[in-house]
N, C-alpha and C. Protein backbone atom coordinates (compact mmCIF):
# COMPACT_ATOMS: atom_id res chain seq x y z
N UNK A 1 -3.42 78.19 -30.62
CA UNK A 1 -3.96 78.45 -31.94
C UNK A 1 -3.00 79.40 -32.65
N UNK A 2 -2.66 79.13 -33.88
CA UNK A 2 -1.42 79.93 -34.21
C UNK A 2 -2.20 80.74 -35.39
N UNK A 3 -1.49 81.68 -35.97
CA UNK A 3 -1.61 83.09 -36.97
C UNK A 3 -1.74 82.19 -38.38
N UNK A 4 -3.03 82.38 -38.96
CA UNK A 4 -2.58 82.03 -40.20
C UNK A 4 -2.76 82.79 -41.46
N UNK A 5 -1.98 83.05 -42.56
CA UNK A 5 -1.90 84.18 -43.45
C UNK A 5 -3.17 82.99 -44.34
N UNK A 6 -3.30 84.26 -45.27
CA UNK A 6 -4.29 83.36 -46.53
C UNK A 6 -3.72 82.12 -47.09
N UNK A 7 -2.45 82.11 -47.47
CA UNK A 7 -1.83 80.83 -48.15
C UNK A 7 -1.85 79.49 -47.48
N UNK A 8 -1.61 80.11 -45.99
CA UNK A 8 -1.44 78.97 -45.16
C UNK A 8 -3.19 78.17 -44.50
N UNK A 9 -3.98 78.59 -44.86
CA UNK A 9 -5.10 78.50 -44.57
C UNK A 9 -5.49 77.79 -46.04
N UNK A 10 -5.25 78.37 -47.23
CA UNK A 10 -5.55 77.53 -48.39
C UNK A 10 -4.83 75.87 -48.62
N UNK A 11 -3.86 76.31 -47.96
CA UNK A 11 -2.64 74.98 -47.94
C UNK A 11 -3.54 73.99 -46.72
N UNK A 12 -3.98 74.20 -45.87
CA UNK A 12 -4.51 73.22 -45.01
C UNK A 12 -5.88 73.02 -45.13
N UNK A 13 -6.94 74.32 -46.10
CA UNK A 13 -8.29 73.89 -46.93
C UNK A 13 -7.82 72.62 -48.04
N UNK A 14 -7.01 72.92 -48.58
CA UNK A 14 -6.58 72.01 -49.67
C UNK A 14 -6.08 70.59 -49.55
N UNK A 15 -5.79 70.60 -48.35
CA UNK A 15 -5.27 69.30 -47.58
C UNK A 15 -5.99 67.57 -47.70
N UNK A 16 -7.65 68.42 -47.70
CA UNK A 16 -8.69 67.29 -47.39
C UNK A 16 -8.86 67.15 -46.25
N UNK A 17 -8.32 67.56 -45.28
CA UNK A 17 -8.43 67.40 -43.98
C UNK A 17 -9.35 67.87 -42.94
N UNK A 18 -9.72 67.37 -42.42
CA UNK A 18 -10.66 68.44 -41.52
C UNK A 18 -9.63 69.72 -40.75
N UNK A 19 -10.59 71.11 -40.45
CA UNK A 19 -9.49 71.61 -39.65
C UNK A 19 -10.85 73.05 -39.50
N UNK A 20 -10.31 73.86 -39.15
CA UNK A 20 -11.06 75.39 -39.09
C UNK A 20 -10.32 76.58 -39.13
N UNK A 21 -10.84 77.44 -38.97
CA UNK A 21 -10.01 79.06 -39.06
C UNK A 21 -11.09 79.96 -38.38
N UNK A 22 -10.41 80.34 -37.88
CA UNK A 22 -11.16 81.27 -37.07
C UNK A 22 -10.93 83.41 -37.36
N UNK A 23 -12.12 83.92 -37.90
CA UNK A 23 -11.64 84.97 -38.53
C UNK A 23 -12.20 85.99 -37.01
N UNK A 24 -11.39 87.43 -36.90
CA UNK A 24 -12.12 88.05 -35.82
C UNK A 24 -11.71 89.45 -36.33
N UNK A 25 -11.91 90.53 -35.35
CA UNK A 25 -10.97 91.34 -35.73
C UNK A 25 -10.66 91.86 -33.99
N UNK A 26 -9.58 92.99 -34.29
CA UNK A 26 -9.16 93.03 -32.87
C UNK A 26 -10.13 94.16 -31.64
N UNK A 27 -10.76 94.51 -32.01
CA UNK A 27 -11.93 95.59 -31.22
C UNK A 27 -12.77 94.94 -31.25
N UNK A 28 -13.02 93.84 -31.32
CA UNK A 28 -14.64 92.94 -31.00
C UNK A 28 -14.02 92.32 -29.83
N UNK A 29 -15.37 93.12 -29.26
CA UNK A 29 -14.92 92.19 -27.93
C UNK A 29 -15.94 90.73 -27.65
N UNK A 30 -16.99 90.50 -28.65
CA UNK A 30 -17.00 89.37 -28.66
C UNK A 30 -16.46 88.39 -29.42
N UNK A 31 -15.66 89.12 -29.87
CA UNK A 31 -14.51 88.00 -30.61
C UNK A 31 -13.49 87.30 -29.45
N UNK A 32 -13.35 88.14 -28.83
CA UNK A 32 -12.43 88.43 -27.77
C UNK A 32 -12.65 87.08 -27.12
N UNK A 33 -13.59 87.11 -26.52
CA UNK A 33 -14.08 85.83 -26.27
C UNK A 33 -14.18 84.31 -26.73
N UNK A 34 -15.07 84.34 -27.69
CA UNK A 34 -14.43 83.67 -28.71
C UNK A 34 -13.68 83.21 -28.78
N UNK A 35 -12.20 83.43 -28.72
CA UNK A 35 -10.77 83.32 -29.08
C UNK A 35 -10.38 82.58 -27.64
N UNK A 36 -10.99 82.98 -26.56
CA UNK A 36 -10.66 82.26 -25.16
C UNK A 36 -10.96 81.00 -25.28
N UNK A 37 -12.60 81.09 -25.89
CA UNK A 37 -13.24 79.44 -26.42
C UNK A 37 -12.21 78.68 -27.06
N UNK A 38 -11.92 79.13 -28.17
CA UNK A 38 -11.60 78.24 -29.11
C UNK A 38 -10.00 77.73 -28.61
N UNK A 39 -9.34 79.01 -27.60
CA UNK A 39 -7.55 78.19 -27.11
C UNK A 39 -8.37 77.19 -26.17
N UNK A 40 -9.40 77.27 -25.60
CA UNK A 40 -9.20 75.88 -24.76
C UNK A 40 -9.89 74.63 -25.58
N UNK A 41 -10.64 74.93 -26.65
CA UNK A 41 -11.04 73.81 -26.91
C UNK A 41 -9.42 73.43 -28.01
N UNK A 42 -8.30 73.98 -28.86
CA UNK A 42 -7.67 73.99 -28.93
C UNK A 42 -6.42 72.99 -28.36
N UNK A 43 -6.74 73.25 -26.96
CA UNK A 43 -5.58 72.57 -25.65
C UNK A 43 -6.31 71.22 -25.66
N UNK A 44 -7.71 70.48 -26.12
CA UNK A 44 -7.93 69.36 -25.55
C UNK A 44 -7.48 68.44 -26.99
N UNK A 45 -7.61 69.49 -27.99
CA UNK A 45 -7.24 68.87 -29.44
C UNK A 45 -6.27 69.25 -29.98
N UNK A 46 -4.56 69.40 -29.95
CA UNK A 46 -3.81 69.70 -30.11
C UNK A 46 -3.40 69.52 -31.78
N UNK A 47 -3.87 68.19 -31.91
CA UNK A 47 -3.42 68.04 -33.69
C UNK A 47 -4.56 68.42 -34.43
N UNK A 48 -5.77 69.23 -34.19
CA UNK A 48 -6.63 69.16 -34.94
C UNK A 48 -6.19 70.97 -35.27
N UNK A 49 -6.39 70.68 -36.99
CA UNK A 49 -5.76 72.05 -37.61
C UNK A 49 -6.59 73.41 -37.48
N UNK A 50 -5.83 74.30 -36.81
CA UNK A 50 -6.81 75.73 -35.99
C UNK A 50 -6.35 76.55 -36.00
N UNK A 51 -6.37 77.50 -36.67
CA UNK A 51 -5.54 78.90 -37.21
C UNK A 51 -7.00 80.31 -36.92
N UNK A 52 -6.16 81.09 -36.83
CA UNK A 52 -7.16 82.23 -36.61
C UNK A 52 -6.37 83.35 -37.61
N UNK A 53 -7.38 84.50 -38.07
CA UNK A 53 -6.36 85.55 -38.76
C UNK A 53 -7.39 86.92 -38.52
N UNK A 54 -7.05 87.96 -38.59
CA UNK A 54 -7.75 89.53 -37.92
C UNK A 54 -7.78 89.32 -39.73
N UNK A 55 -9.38 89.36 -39.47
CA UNK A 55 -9.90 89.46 -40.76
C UNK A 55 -10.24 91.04 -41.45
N UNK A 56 -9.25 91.82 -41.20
CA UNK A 56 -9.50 93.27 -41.45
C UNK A 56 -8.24 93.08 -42.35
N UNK A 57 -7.26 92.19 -42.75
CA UNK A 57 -6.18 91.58 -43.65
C UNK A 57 -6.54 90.79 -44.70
N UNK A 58 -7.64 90.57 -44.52
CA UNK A 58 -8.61 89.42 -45.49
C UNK A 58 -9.54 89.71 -46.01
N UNK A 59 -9.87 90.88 -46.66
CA UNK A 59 -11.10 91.21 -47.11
C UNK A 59 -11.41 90.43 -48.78
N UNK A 60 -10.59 90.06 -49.21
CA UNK A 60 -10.75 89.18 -50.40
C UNK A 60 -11.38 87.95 -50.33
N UNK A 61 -11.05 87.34 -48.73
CA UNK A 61 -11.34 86.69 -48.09
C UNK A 61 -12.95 86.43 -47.79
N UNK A 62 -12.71 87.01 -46.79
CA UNK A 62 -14.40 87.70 -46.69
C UNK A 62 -15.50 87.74 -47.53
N UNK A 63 -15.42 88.55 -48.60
CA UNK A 63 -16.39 88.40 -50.10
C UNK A 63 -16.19 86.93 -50.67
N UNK A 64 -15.21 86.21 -50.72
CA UNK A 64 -15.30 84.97 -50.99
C UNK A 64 -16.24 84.29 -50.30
N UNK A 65 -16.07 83.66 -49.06
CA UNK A 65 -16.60 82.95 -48.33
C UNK A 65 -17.87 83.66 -47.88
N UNK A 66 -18.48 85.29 -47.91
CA UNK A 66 -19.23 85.89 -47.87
C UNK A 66 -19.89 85.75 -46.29
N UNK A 67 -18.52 85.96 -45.80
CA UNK A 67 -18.55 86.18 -44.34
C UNK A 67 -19.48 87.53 -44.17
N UNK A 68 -20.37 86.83 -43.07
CA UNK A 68 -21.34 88.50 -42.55
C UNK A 68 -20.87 89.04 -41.31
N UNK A 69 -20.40 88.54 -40.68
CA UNK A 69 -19.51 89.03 -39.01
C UNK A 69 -18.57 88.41 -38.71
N UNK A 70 -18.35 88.92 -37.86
CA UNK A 70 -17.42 88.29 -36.77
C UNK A 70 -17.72 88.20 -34.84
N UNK A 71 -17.28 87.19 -34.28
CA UNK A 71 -16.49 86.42 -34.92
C UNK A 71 -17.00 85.20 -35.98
N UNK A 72 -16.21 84.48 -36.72
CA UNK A 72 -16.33 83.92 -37.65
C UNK A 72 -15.91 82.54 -37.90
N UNK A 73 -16.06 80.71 -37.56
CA UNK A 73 -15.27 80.04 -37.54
C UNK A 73 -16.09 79.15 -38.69
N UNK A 74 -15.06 78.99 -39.62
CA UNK A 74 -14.92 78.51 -40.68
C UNK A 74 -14.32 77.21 -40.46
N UNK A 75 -15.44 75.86 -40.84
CA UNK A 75 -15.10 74.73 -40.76
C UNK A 75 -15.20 74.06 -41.81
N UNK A 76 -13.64 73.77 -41.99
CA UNK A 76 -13.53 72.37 -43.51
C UNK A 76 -13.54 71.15 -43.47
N UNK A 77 -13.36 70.84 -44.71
CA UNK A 77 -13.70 69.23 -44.82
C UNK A 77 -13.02 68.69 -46.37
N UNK A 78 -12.03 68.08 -46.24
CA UNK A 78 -12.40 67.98 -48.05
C UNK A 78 -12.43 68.70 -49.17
N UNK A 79 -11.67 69.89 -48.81
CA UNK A 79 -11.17 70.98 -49.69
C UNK A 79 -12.49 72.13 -49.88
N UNK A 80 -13.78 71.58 -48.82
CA UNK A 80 -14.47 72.73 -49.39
C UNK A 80 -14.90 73.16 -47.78
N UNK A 81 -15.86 73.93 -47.40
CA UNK A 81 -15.90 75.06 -46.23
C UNK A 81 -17.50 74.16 -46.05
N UNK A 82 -17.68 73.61 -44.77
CA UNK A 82 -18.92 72.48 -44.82
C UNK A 82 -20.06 73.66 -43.61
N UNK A 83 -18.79 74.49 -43.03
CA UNK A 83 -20.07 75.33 -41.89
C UNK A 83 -19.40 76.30 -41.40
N UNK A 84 -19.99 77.50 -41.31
CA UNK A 84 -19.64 78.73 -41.06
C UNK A 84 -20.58 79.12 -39.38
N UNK A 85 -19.60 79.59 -38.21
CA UNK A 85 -20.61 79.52 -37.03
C UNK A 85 -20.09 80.62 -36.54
N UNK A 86 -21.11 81.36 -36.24
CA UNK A 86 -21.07 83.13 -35.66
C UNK A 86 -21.56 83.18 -34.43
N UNK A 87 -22.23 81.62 -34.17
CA UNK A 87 -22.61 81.99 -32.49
C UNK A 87 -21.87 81.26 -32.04
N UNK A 88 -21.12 81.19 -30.82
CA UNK A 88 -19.94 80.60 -30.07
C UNK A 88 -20.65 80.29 -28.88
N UNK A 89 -21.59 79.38 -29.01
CA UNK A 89 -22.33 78.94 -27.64
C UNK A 89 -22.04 78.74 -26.15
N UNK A 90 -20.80 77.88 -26.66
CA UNK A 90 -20.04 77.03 -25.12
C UNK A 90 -19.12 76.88 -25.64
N UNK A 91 -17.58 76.64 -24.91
CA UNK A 91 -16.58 75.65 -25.15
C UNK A 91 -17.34 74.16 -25.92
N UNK A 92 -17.50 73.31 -25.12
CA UNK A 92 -18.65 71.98 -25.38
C UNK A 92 -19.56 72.15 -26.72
N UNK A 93 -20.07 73.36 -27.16
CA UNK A 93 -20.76 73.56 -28.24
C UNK A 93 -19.72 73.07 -29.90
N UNK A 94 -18.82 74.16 -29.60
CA UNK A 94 -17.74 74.46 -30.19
C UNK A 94 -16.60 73.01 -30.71
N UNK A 95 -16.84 72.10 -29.13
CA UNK A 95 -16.03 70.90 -29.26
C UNK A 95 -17.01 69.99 -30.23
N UNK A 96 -17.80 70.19 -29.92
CA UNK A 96 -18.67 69.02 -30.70
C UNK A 96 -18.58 69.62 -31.78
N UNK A 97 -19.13 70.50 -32.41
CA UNK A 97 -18.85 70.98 -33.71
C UNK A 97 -17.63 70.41 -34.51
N UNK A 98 -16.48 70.88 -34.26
CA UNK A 98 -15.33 70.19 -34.69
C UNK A 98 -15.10 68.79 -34.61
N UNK A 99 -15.77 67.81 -34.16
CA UNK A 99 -15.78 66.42 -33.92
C UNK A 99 -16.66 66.01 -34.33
N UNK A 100 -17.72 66.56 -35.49
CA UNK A 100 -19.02 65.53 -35.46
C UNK A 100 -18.55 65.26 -37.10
């Protein structure tokens, strides 16, 4: 899962494409986790677009999308944001999410 700045996250919202972002910050340690989830579900879907960014860089961000925690995975569709998920159930939870 690679680093993505704001632009580069608008550039692949804007796409139409499906994809996600994953916001955290670095002292959550259930982000921490999180982030383990999402590299392996990551490794089974290699082309599916997955960026993460320490949302303590993004607070413009944040009030936009009117993020309430973290962690935070932001799923698109079609240039607009279709589901926002703060509970990180399972790997398997997580996969289906991104595939349905």
């Amino acid at each position: 899962m690679e680093q993505w700045t704001k632009e580069l996250f608008f550039q692949h919202l804007n796409s139409g494409k499906k994809g996600a972002f994953y916001l955290y910050t670095p002292m959550c340690g259930t982000c921490q986790l999180a982030g383990k989830m999402l590299e392996i579900v990551n490794k089974t879907m290699p082309d599916f677009p997955l960026g993460k960014a320490d949302l303590n860089y993004l607070p413009d961000l944040a009030e936009t999308y009117h993020i309430e925690s973290v962690p935070c995975l932001l799923i698109f569709h079609e240039g607009e944001i279709k589901e926002k998920i703060y509970a990180f159930h399972s790997v398997t939870y997580i996969y289906e999410k991104l595939n349905a």
